[in-house]
PDB file of N, CA and C in Angstrom:
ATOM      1  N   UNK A   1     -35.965-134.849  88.000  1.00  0.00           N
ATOM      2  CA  UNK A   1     -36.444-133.522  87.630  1.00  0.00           C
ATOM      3  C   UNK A   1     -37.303-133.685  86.372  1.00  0.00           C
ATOM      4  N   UNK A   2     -38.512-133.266  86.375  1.00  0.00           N
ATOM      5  CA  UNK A   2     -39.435-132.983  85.076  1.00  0.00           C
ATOM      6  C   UNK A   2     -39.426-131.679  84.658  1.00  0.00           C
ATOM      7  N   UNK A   3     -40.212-131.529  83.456  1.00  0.00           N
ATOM      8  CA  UNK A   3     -40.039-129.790  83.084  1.00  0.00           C
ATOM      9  C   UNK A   3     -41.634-129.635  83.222  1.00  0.00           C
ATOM     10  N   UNK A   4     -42.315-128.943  83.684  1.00  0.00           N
ATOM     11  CA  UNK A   4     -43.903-129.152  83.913  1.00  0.00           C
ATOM     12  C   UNK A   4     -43.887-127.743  82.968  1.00  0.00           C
ATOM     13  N   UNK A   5     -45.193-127.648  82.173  1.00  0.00           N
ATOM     14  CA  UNK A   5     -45.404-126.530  81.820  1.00  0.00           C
ATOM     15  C   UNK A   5     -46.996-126.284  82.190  1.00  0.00           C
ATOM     16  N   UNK A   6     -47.074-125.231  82.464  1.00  0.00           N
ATOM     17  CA  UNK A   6     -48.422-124.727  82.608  1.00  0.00           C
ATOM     18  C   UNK A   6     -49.055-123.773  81.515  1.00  0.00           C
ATOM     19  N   UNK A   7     -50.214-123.751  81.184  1.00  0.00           N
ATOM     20  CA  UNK A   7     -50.683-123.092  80.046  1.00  0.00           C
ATOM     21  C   UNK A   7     -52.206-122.897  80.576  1.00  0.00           C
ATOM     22  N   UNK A   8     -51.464-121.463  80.706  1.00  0.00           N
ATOM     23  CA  UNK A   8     -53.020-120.492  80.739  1.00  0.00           C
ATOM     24  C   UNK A   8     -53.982-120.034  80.198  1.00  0.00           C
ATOM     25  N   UNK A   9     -55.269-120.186  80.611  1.00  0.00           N
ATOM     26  CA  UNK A   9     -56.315-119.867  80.214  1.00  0.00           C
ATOM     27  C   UNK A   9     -56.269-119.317  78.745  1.00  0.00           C
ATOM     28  N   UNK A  10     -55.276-118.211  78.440  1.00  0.00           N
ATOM     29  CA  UNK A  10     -54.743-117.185  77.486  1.00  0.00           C
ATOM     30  C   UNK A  10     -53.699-117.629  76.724  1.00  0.00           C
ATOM     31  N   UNK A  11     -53.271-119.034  76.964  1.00  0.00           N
ATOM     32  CA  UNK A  11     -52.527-119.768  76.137  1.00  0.00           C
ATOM     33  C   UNK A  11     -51.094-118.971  76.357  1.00  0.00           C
ATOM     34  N   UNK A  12     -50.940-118.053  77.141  1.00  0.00           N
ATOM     35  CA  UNK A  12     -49.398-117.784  77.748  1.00  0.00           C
ATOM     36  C   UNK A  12     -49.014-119.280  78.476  1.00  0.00           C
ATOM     37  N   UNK A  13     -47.563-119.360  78.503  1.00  0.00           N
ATOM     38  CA  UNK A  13     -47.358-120.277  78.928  1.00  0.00           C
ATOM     39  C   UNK A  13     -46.218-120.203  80.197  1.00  0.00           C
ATOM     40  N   UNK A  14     -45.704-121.156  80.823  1.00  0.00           N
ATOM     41  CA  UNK A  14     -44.457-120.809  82.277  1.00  0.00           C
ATOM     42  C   UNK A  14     -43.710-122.307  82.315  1.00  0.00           C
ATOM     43  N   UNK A  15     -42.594-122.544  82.210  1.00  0.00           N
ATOM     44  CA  UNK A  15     -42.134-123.828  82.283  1.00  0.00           C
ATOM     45  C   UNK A  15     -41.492-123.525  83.380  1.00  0.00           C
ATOM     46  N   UNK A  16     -41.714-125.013  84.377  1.00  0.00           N
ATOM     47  CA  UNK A  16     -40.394-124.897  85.827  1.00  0.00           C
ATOM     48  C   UNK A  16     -40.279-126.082  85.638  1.00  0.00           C
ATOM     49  N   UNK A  17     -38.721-126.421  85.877  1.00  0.00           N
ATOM     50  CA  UNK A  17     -37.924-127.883  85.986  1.00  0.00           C
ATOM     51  C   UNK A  17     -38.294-127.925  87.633  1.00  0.00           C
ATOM     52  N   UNK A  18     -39.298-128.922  87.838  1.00  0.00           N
ATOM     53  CA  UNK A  18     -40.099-129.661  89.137  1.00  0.00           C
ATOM     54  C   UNK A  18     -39.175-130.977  89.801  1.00  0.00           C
ATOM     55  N   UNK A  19     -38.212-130.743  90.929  1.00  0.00           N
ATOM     56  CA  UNK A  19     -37.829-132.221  91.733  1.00  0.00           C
ATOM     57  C   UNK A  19     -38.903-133.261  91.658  1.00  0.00           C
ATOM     58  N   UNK A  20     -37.823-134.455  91.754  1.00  0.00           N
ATOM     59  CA  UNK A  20     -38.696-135.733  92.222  1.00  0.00           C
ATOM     60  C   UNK A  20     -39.575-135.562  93.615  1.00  0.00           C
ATOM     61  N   UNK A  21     -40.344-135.403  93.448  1.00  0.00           N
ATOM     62  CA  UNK A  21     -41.685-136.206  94.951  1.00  0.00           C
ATOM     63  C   UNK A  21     -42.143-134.847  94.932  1.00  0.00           C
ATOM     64  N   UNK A  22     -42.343-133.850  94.217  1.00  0.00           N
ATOM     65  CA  UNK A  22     -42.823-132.537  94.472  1.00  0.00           C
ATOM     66  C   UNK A  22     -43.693-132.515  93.401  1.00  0.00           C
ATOM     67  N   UNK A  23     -45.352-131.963  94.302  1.00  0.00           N
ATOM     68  CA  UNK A  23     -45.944-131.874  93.198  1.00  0.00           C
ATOM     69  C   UNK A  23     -46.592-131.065  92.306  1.00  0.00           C
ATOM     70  N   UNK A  24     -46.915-130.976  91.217  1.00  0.00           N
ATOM     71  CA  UNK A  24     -47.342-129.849  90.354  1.00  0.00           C
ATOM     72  C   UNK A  24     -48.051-128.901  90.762  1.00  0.00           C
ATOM     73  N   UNK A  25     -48.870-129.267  91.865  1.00  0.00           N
ATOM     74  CA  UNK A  25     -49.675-127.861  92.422  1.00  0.00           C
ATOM     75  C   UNK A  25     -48.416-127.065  93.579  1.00  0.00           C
ATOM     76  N   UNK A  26     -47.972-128.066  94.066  1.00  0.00           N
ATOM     77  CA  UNK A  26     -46.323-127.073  95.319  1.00  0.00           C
ATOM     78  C   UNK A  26     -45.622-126.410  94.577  1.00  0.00           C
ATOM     79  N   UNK A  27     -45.186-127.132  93.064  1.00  0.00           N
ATOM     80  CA  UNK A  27     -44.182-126.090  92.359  1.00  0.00           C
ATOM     81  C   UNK A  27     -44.795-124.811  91.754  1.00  0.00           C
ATOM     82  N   UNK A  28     -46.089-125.069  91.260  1.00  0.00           N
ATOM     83  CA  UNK A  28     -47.457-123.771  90.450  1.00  0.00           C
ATOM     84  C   UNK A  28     -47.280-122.790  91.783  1.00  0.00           C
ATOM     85  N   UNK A  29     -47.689-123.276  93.229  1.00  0.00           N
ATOM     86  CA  UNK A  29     -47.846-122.072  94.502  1.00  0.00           C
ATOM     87  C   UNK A  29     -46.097-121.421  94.984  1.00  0.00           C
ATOM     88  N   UNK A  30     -45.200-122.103  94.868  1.00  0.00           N
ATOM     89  CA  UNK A  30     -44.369-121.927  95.347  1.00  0.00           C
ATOM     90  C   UNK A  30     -43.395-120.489  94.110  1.00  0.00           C
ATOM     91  N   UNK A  31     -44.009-120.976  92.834  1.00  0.00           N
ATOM     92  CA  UNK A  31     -42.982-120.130  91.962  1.00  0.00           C
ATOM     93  C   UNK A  31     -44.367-118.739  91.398  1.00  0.00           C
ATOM     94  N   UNK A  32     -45.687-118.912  92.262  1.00  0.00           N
ATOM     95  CA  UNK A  32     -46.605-117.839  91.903  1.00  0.00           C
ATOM     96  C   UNK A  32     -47.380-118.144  90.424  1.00  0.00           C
ATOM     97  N   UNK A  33     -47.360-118.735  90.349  1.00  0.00           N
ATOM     98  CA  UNK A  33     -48.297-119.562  88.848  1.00  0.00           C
ATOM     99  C   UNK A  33     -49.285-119.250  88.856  1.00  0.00           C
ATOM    100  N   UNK A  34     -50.479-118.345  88.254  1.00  0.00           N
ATOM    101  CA  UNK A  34     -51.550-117.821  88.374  1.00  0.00           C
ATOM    102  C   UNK A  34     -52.777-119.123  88.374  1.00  0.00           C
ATOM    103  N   UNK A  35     -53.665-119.111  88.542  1.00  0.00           N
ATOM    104  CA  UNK A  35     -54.757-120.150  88.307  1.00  0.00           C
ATOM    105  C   UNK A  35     -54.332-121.153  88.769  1.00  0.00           C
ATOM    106  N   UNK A  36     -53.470-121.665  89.944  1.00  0.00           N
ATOM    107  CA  UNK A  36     -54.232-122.709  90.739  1.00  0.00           C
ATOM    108  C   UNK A  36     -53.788-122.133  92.323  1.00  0.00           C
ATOM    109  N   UNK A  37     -55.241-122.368  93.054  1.00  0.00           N
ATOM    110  CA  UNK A  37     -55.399-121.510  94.090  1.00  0.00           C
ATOM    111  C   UNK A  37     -54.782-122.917  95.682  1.00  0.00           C
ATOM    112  N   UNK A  38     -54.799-124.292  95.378  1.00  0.00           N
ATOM    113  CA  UNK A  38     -54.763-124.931  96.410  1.00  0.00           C
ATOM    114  C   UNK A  38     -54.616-124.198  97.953  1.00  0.00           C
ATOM    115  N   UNK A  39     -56.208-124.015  97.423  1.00  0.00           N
ATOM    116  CA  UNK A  39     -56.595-123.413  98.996  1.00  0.00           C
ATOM    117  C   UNK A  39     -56.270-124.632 100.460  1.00  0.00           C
ATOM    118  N   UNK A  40     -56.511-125.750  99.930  1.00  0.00           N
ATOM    119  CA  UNK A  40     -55.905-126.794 101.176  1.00  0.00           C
ATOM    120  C   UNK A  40     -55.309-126.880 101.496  1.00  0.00           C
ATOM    121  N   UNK A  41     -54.314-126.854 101.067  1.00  0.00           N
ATOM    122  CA  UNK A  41     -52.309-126.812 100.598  1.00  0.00           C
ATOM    123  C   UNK A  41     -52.541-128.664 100.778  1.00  0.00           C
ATOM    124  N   UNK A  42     -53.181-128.486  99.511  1.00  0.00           N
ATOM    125  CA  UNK A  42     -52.874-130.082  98.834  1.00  0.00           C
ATOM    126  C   UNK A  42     -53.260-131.097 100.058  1.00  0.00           C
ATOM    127  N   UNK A  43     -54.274-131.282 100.591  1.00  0.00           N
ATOM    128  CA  UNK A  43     -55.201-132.182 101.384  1.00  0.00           C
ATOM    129  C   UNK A  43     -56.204-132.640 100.247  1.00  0.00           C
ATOM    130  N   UNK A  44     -56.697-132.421  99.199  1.00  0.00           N
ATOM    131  CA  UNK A  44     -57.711-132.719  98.339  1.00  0.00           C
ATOM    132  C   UNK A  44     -59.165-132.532  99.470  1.00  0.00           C
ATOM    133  N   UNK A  45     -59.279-131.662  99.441  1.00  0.00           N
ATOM    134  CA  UNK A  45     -60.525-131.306 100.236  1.00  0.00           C
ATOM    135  C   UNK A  45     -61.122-129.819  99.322  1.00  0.00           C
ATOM    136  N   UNK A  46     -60.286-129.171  98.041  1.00  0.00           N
ATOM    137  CA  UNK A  46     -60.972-128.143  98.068  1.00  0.00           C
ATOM    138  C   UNK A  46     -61.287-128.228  96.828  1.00  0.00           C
ATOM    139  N   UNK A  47     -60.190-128.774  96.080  1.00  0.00           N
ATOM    140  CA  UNK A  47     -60.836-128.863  94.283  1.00  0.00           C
ATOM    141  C   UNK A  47     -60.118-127.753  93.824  1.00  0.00           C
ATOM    142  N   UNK A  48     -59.493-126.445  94.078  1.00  0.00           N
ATOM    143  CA  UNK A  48     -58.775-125.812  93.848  1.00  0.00           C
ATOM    144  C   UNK A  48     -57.521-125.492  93.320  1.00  0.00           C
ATOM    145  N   UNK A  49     -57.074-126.996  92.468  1.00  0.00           N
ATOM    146  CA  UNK A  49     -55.698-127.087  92.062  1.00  0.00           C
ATOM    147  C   UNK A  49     -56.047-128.118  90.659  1.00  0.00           C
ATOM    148  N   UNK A  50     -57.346-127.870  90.287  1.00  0.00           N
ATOM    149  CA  UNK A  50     -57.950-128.677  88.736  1.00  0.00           C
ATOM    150  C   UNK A  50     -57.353-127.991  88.097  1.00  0.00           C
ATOM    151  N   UNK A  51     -56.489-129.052  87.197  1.00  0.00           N
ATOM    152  CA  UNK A  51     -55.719-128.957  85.589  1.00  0.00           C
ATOM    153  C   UNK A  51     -56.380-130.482  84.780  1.00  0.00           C
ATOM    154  N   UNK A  52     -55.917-129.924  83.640  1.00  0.00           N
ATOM    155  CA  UNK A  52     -56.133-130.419  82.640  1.00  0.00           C
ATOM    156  C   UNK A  52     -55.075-131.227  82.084  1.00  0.00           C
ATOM    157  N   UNK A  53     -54.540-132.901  82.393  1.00  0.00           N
ATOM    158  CA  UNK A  53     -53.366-132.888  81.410  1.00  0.00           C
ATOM    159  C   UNK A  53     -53.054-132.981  80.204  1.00  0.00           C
ATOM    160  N   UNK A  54     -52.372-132.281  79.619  1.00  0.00           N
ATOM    161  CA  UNK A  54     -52.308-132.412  77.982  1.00  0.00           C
ATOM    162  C   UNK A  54     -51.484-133.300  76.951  1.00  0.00           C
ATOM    163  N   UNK A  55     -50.127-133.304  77.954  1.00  0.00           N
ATOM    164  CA  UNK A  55     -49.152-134.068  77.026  1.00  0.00           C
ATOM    165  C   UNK A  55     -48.122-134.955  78.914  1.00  0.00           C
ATOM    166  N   UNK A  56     -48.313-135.504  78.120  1.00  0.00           N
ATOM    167  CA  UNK A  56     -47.014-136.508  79.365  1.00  0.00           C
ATOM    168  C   UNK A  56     -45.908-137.035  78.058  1.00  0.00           C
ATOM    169  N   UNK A  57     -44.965-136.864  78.703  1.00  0.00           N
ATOM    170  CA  UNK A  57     -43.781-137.584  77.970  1.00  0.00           C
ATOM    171  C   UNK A  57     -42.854-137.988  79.117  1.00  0.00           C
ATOM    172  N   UNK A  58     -42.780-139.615  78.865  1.00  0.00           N
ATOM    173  CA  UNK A  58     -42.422-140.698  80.062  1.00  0.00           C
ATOM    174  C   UNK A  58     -43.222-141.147  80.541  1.00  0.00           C
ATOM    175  N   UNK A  59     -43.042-141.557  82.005  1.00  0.00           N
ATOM    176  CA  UNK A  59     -44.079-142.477  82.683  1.00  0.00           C
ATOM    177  C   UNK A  59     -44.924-141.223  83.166  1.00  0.00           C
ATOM    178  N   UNK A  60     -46.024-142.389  82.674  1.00  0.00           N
ATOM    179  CA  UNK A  60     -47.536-141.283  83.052  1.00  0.00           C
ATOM    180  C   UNK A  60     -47.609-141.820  84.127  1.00  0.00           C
ATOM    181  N   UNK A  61     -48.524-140.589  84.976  1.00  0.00           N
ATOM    182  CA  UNK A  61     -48.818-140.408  86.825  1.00  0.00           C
ATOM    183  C   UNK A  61     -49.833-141.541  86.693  1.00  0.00           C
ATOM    184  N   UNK A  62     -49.497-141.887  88.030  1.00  0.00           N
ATOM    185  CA  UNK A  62     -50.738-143.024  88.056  1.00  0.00           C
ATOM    186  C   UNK A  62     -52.461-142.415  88.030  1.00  0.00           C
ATOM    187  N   UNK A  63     -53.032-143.370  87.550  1.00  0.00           N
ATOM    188  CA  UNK A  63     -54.917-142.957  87.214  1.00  0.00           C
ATOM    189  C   UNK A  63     -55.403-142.562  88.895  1.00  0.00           C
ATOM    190  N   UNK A  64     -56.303-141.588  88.635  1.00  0.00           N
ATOM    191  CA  UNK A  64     -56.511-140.936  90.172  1.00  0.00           C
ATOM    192  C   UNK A  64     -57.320-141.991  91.205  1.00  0.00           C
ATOM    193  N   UNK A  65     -57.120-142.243  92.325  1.00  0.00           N
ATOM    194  CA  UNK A  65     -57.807-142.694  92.669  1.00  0.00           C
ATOM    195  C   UNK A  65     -59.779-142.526  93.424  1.00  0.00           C
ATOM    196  N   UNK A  66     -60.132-143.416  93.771  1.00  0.00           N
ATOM    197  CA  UNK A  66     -61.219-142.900  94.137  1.00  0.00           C
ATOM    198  C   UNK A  66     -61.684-141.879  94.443  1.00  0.00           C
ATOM    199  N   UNK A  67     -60.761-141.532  95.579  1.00  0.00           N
ATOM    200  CA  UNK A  67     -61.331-139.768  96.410  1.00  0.00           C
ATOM    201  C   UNK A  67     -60.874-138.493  95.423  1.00  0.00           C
ATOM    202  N   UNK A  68     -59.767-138.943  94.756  1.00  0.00           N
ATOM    203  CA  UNK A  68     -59.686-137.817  93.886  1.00  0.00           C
ATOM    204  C   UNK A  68     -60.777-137.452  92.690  1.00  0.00           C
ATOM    205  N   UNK A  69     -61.060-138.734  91.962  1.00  0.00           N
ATOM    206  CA  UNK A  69     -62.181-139.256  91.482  1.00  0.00           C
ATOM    207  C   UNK A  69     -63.257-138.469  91.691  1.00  0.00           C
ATOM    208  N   UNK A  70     -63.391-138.721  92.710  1.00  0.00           N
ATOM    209  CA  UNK A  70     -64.992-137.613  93.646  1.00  0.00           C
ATOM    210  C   UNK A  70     -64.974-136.412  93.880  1.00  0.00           C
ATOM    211  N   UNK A  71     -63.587-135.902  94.461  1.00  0.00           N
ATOM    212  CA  UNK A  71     -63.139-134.452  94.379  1.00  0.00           C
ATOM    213  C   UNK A  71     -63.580-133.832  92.770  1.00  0.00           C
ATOM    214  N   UNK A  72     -63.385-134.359  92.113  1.00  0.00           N
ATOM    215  CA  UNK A  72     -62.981-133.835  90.615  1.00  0.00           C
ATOM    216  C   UNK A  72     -65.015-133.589  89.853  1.00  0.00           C
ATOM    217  N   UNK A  73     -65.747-133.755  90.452  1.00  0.00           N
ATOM    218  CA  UNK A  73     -66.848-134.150  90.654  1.00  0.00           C
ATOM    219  C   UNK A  73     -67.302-132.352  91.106  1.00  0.00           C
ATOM    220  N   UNK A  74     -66.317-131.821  91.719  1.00  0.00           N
ATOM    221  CA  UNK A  74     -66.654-131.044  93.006  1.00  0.00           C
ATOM    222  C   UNK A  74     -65.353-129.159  92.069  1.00  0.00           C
ATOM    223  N   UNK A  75     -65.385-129.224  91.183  1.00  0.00           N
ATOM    224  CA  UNK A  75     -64.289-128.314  90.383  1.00  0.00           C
ATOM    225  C   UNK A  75     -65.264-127.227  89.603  1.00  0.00           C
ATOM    226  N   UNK A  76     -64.713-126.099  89.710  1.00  0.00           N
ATOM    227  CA  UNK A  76     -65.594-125.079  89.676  1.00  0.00           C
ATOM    228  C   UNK A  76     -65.525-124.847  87.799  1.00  0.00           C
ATOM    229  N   UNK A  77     -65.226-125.774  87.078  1.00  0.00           N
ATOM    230  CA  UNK A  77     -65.086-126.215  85.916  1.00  0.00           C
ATOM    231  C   UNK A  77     -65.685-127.690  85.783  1.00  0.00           C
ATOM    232  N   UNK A  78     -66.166-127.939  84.316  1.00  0.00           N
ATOM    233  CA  UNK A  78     -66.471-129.300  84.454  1.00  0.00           C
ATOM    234  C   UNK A  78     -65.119-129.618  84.373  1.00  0.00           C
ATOM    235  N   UNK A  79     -65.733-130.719  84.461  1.00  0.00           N
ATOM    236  CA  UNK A  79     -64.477-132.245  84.500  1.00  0.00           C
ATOM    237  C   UNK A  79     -64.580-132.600  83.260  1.00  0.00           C
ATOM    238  N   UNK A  80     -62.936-132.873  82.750  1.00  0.00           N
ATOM    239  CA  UNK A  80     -63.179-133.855  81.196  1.00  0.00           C
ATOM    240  C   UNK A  80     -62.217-134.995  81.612  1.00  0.00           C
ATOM    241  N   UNK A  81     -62.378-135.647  80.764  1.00  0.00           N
ATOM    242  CA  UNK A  81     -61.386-136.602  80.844  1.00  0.00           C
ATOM    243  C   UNK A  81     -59.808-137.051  81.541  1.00  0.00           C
ATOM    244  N   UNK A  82     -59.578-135.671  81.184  1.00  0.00           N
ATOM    245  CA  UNK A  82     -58.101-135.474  81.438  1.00  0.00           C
ATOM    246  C   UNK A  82     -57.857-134.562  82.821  1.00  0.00           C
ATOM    247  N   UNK A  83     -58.910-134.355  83.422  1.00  0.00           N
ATOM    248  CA  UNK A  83     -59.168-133.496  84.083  1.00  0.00           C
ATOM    249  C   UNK A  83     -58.420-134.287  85.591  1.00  0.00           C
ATOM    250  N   UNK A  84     -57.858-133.571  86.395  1.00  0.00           N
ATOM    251  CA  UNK A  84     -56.858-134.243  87.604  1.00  0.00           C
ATOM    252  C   UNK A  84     -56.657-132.764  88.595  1.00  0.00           C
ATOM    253  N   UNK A  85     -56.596-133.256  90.115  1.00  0.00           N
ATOM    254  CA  UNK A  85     -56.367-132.588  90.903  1.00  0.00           C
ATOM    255  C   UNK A  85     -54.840-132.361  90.735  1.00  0.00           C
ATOM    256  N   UNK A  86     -54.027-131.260  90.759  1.00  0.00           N
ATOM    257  CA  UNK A  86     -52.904-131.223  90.894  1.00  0.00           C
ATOM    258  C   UNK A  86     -51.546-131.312  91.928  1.00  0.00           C
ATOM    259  N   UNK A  87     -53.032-131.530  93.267  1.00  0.00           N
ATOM    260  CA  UNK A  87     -52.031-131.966  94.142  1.00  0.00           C
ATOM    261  C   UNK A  87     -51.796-133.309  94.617  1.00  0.00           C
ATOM    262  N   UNK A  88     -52.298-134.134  93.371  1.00  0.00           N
ATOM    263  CA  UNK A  88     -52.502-135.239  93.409  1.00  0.00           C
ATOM    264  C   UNK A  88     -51.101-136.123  92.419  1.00  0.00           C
ATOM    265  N   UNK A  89     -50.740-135.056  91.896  1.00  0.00           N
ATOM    266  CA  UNK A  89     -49.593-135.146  90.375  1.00  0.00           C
ATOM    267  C   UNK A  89     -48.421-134.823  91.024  1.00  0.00           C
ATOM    268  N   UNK A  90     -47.801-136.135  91.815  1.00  0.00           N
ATOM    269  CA  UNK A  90     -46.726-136.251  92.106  1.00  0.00           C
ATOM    270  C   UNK A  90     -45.513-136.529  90.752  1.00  0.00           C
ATOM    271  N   UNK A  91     -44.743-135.346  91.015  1.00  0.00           N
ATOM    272  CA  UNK A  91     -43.595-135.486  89.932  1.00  0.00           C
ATOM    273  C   UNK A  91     -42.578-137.181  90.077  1.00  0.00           C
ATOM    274  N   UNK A  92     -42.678-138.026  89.209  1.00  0.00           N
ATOM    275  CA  UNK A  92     -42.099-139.222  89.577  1.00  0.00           C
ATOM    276  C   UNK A  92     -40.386-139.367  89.159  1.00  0.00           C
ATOM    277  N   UNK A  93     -39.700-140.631  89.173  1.00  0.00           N
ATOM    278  CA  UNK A  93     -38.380-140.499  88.678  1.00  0.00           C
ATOM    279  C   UNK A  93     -38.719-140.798  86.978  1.00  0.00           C
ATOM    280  N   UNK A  94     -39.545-141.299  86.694  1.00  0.00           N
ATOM    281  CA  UNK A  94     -39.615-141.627  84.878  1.00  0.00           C
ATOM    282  C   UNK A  94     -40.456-140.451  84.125  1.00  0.00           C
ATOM    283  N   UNK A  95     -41.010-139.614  84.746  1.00  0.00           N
ATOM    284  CA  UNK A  95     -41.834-138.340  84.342  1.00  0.00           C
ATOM    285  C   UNK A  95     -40.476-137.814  83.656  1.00  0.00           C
ATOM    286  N   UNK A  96     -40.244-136.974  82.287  1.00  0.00           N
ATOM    287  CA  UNK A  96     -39.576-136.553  81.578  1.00  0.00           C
ATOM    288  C   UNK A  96     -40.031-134.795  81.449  1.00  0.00           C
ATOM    289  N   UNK A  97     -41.348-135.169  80.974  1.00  0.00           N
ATOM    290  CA  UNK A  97     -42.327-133.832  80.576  1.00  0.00           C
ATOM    291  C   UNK A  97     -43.814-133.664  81.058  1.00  0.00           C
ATOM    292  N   UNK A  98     -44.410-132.508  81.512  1.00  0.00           N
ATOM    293  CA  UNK A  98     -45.885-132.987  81.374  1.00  0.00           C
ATOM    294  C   UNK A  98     -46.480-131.218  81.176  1.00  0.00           C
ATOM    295  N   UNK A  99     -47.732-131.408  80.449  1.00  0.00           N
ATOM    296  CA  UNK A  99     -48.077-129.955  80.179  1.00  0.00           C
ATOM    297  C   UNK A  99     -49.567-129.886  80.867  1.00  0.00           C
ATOM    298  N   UNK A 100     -50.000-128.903  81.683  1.00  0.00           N
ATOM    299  CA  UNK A 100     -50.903-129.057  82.174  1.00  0.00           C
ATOM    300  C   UNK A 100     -51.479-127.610  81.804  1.00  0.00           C
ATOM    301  N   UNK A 101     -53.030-127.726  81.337  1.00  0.00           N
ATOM    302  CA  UNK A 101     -53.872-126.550  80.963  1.00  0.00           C
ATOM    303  C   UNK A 101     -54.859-126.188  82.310  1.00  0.00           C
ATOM    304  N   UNK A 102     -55.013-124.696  82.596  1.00  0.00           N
ATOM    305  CA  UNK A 102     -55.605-124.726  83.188  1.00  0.00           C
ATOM    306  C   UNK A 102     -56.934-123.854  83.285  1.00  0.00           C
ATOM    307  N   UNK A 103     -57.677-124.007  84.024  1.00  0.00           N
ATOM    308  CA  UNK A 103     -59.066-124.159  83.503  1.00  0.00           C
ATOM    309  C   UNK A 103     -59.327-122.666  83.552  1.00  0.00           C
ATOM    310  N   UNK A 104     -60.480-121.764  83.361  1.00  0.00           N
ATOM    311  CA  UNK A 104     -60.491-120.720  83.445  1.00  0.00           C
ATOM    312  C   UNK A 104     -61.285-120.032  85.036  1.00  0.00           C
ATOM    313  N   UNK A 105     -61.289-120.686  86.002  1.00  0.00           N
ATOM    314  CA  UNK A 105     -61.392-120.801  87.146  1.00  0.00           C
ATOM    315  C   UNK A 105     -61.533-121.943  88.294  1.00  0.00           C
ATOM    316  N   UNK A 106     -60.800-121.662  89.261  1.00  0.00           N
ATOM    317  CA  UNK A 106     -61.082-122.450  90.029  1.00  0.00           C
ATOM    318  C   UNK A 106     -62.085-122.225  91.292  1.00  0.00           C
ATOM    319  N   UNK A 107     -62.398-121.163  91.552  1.00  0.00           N
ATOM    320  CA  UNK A 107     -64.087-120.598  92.646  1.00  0.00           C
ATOM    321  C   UNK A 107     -64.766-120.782  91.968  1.00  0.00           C
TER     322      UNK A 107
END
């Protein structure tokens, strides 16, 4: 279990304690989390689930790979650095914490 927090646009914030293998964009749609739309339901085909990560505490998610890479290319926000599809942010067993900002749209 991780504690994911999300932080909105407006700097309100929502913490949910997230299971192992579930990922940050299933727990954001499933508990109604405003601002991420994963219109795919997490296929990485839409770009619709761009966050920002801010803080990891524990083992950090692995670096995105290629196609996500390119997706992220494709986000109705630029891309920074930290910038990650969220249905790509599988909650792991060494993940402790992670805070994810999110952008001020995803259309």
């Amino acid at each position: 279990m991780a504690k994911i927090t999300y932080v909105e646009p407006d700097g309100s914030r929502s913490v949910l304690d997230v299971p192992v293998g579930v990922t940050v964009m299933d727990a954001a749609v499933e508990e109604g989390i405003g601002g991420i739309v994963g219109q795919c339901g997490g296929r990485m085909v839409c770009a619709t689930c761009h966050v920002f990560v801010e803080e990891v505490e524990g083992e950090s998610p692995p670096e995105p790979d290629d196609d996500e890479d390119e997706m992220l290319d494709y986000t109705a926000v630029e891309r920074r650095p930290e910038s990650r599809l969220s249905c790509q942010l599988t909650v792991g067993d060494g993940l402790g914490a992670l805070v994810v900002r999110l952008p001020e749209s995803q259309t």
